[in-house]
C-alpha atoms as a PDB file:
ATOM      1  CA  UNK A   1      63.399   6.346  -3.708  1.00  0.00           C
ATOM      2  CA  UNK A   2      64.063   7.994  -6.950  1.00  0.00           C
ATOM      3  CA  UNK A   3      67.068   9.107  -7.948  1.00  0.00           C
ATOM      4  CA  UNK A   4      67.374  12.503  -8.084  1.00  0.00           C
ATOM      5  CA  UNK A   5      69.516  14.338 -10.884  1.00  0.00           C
ATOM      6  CA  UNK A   6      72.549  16.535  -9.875  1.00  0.00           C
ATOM      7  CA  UNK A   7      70.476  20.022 -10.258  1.00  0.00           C
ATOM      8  CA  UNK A   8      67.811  18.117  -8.417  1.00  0.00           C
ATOM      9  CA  UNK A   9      69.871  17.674  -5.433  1.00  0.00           C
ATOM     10  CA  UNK A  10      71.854  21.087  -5.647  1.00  0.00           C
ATOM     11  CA  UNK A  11      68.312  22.837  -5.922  1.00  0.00           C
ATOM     12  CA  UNK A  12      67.084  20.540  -2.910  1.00  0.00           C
ATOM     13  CA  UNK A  13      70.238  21.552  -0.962  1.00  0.00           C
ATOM     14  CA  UNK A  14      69.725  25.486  -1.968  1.00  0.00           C
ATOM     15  CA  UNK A  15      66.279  25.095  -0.743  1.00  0.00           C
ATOM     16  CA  UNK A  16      67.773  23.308   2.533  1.00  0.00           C
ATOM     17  CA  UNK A  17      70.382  26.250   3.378  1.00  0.00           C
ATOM     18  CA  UNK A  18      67.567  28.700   3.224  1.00  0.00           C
ATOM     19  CA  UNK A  19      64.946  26.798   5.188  1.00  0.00           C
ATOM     20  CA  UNK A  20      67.979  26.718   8.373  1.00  0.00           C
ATOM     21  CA  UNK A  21      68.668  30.581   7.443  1.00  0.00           C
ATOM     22  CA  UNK A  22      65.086  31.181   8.018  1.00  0.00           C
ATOM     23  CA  UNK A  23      64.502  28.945  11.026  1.00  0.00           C
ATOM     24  CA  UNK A  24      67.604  30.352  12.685  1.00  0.00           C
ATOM     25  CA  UNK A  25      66.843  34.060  11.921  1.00  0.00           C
ATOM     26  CA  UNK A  26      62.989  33.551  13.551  1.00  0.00           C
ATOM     27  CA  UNK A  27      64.841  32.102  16.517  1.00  0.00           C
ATOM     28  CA  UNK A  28      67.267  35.319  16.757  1.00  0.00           C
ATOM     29  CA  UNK A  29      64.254  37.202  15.610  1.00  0.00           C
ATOM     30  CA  UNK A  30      62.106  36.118  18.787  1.00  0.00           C
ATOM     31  CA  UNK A  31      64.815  36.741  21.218  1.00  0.00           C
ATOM     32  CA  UNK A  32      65.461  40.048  19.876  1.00  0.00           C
ATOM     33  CA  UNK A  33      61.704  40.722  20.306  1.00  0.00           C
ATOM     34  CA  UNK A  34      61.713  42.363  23.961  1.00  0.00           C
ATOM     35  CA  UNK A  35      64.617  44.900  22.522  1.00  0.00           C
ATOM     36  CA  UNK A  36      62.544  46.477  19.900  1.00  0.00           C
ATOM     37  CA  UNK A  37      65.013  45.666  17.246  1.00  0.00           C
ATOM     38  CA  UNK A  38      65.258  42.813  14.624  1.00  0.00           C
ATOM     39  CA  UNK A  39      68.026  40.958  13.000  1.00  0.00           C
ATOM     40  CA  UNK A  40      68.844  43.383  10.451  1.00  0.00           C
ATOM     41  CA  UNK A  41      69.216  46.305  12.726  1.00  0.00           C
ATOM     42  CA  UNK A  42      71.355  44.538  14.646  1.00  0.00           C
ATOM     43  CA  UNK A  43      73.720  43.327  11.790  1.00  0.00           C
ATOM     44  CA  UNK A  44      73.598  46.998  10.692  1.00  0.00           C
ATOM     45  CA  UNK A  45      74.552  48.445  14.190  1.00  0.00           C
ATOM     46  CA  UNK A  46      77.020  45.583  14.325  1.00  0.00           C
ATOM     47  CA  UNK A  47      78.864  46.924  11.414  1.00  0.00           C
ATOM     48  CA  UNK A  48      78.510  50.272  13.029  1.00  0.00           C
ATOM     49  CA  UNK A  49      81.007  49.330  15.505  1.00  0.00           C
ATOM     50  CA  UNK A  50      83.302  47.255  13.740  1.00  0.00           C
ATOM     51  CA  UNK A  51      83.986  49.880  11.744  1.00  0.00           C
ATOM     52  CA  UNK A  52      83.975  52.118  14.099  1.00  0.00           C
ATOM     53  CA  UNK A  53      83.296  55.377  12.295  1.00  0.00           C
ATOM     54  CA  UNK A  54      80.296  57.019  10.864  1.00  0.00           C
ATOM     55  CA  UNK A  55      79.187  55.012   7.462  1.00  0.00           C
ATOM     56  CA  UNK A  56      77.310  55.439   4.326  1.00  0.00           C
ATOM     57  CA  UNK A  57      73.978  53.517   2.936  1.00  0.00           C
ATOM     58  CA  UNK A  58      75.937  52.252   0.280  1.00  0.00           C
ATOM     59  CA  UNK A  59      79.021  50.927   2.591  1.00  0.00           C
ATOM     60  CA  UNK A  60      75.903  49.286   4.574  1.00  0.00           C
ATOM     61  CA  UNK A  61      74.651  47.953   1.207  1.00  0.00           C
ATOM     62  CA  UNK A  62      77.512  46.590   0.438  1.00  0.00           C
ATOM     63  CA  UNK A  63      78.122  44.591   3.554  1.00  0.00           C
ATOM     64  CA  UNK A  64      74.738  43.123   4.376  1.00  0.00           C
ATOM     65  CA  UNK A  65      74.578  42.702   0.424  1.00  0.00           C
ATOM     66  CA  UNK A  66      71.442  44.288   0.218  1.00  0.00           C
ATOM     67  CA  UNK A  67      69.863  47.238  -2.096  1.00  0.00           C
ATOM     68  CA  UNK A  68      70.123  50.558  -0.860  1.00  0.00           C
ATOM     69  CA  UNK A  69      66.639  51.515  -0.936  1.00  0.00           C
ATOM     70  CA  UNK A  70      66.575  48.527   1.547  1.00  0.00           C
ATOM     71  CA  UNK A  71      69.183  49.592   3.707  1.00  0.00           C
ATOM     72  CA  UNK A  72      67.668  53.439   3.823  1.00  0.00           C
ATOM     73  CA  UNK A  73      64.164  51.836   4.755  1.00  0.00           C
ATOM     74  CA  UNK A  74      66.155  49.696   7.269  1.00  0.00           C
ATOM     75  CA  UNK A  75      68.223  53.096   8.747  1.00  0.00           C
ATOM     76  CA  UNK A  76      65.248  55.575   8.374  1.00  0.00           C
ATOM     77  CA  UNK A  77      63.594  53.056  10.802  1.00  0.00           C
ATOM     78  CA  UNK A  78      66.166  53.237  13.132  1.00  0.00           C
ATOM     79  CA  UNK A  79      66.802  56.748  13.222  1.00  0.00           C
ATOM     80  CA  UNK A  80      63.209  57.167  13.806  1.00  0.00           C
ATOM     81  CA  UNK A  81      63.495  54.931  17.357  1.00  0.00           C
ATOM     82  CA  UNK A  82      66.817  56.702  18.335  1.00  0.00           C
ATOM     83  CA  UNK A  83      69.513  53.887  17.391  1.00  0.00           C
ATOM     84  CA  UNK A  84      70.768  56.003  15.113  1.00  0.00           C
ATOM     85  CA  UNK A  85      71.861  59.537  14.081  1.00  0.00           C
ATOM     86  CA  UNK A  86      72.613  60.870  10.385  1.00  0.00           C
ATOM     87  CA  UNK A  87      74.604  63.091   9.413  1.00  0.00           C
ATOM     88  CA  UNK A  88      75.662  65.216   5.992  1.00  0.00           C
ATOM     89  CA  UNK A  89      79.447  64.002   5.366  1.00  0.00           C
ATOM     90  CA  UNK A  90      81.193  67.245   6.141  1.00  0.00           C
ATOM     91  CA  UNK A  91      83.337  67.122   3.234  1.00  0.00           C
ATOM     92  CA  UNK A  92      80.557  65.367   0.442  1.00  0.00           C
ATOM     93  CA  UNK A  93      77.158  67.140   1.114  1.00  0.00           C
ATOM     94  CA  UNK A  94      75.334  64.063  -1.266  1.00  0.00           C
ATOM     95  CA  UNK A  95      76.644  61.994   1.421  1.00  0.00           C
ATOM     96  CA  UNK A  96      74.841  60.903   4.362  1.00  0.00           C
ATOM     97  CA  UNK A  97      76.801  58.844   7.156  1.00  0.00           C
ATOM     98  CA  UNK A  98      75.387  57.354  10.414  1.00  0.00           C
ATOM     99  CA  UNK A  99      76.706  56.516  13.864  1.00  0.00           C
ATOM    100  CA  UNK A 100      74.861  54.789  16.624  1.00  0.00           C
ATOM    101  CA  UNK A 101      73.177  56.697  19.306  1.00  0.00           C
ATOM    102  CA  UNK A 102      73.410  55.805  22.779  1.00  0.00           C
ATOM    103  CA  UNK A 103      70.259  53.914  23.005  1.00  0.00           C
ATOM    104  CA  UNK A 104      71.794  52.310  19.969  1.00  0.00           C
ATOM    105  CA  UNK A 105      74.820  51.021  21.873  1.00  0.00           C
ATOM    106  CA  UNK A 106      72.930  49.882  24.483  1.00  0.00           C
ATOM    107  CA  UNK A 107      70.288  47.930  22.535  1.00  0.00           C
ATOM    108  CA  UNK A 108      73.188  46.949  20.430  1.00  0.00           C
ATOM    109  CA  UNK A 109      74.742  45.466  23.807  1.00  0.00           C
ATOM    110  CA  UNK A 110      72.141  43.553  24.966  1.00  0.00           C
ATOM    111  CA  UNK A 111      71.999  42.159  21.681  1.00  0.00           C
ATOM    112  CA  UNK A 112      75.374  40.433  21.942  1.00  0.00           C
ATOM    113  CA  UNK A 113      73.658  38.137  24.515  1.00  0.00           C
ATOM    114  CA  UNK A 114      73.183  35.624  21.488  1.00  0.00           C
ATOM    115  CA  UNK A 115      71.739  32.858  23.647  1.00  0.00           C
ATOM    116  CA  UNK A 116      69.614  31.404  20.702  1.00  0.00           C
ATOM    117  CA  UNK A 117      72.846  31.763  18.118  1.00  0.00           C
ATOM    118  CA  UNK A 118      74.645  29.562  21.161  1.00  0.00           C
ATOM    119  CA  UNK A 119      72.211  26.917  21.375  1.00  0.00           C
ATOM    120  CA  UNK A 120      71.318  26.190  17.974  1.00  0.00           C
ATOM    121  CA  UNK A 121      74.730  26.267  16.739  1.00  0.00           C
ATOM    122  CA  UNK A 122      75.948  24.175  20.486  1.00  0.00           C
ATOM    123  CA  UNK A 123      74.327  21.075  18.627  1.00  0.00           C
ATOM    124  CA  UNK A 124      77.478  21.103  16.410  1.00  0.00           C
ATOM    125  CA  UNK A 125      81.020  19.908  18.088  1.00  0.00           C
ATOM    126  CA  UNK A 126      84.272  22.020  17.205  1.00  0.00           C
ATOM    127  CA  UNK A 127      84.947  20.580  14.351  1.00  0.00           C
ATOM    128  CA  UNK A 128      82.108  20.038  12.625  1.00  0.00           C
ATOM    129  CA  UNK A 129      81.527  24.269  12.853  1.00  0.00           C
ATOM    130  CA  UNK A 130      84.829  25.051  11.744  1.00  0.00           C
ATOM    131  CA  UNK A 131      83.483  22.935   8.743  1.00  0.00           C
ATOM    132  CA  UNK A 132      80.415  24.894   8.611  1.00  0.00           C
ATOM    133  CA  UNK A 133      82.133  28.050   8.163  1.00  0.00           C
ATOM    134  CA  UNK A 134      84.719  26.705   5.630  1.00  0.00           C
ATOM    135  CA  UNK A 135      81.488  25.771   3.800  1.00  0.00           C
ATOM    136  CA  UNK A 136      79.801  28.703   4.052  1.00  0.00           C
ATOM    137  CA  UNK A 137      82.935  30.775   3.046  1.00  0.00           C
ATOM    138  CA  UNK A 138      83.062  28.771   0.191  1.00  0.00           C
ATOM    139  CA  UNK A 139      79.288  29.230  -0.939  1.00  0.00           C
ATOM    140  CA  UNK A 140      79.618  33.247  -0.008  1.00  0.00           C
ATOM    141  CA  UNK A 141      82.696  33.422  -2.230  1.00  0.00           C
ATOM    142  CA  UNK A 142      80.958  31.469  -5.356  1.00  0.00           C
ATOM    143  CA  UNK A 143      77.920  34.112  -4.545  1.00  0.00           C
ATOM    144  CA  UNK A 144      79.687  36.953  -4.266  1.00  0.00           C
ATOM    145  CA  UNK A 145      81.272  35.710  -7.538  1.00  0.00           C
ATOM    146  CA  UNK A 146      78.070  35.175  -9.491  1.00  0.00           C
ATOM    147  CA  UNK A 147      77.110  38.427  -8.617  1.00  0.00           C
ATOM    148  CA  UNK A 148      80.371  40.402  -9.703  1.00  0.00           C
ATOM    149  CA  UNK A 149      81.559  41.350  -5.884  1.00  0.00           C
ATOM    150  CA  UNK A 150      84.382  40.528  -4.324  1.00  0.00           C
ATOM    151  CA  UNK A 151      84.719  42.864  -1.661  1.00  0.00           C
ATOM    152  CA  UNK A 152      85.443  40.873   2.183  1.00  0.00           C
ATOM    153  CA  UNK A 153      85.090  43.126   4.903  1.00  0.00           C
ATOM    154  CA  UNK A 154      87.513  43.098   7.353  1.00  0.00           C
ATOM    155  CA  UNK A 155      85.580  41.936  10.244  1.00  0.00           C
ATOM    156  CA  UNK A 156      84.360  38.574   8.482  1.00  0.00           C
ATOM    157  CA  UNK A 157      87.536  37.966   7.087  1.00  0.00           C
ATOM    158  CA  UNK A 158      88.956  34.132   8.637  1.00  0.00           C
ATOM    159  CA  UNK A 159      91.305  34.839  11.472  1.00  0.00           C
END
């Protein structure tokens, strides 16, 4: 085999990381299926109630590390099925917060079933996951770096 050069096998290993991203979110995807919802509604409502208040687009942005135009398509889809209600911040009136509905917090509690997140990830003993996520933390933090953010929410900081 040949050898490959170092950016040969970083790029190989960057391609690697997003193939299991995308293989694991299809799987979550699918079993989210008879819920109406997908992935990135979920993370949204999921950051809903961690924080547990009302939040902006750009708080949402921010978190899932997406655009905002993104995040209002995202939300204005929501809204639209009932997961979520907007409202004008009371004391900003160019701000626009949202909470999760009822229907919201149910479909947001069946989604904390997780079954496929359980069995793909089972494959993995203890320790090898807690290396996972010390990996992962590490190649978050060098890509929240490259992109000038160093923001950590609360709820994914390491307990």
């Amino acid at each position: 085999m040949e050898h490959l050069s170092n950016q040969d096998e970083l790029y190989n290993l960057w391609l690697l990381f997003g193939k299991a991203r995308r293989c694991t979110f299809k799987a979550r995807e699918k079993e989210l299926l008879p819920y109406g919802i997908t992935p990135e509604q979920v993370g949204i409502l999921y950051i809903i109630q961690n924080i547990g208040e009302p939040v902006t687009r750009s708080e949402i942005s921010r978190l899932t590390c997406r655009e905002v135009h993104t995040v209002s398509g995202i939300v204005a889809r929501m809204e639209k099925s009932g997961l979520v209600r907007m409202a004008k911040d009371p004391g900003r009136k160019n701000i626009v917060r949202f909470a999760m509905t009822k229907k919201g917090q149910e479909v947001y509690h069946q989604s904390t079933k997780r079954e496929s997140i359980y069995r793909i990830f089972s494959i993995l003993s203890k320790e090898e996951r807690q290396q996972l996520k010390s990996t992962l933390e590490k190649v978050r933090s060098g890509a929240l770096q490259e992109l000038g953010q160093y923001y950590k929410p609360p709820f994914l900081r390491s307990r």
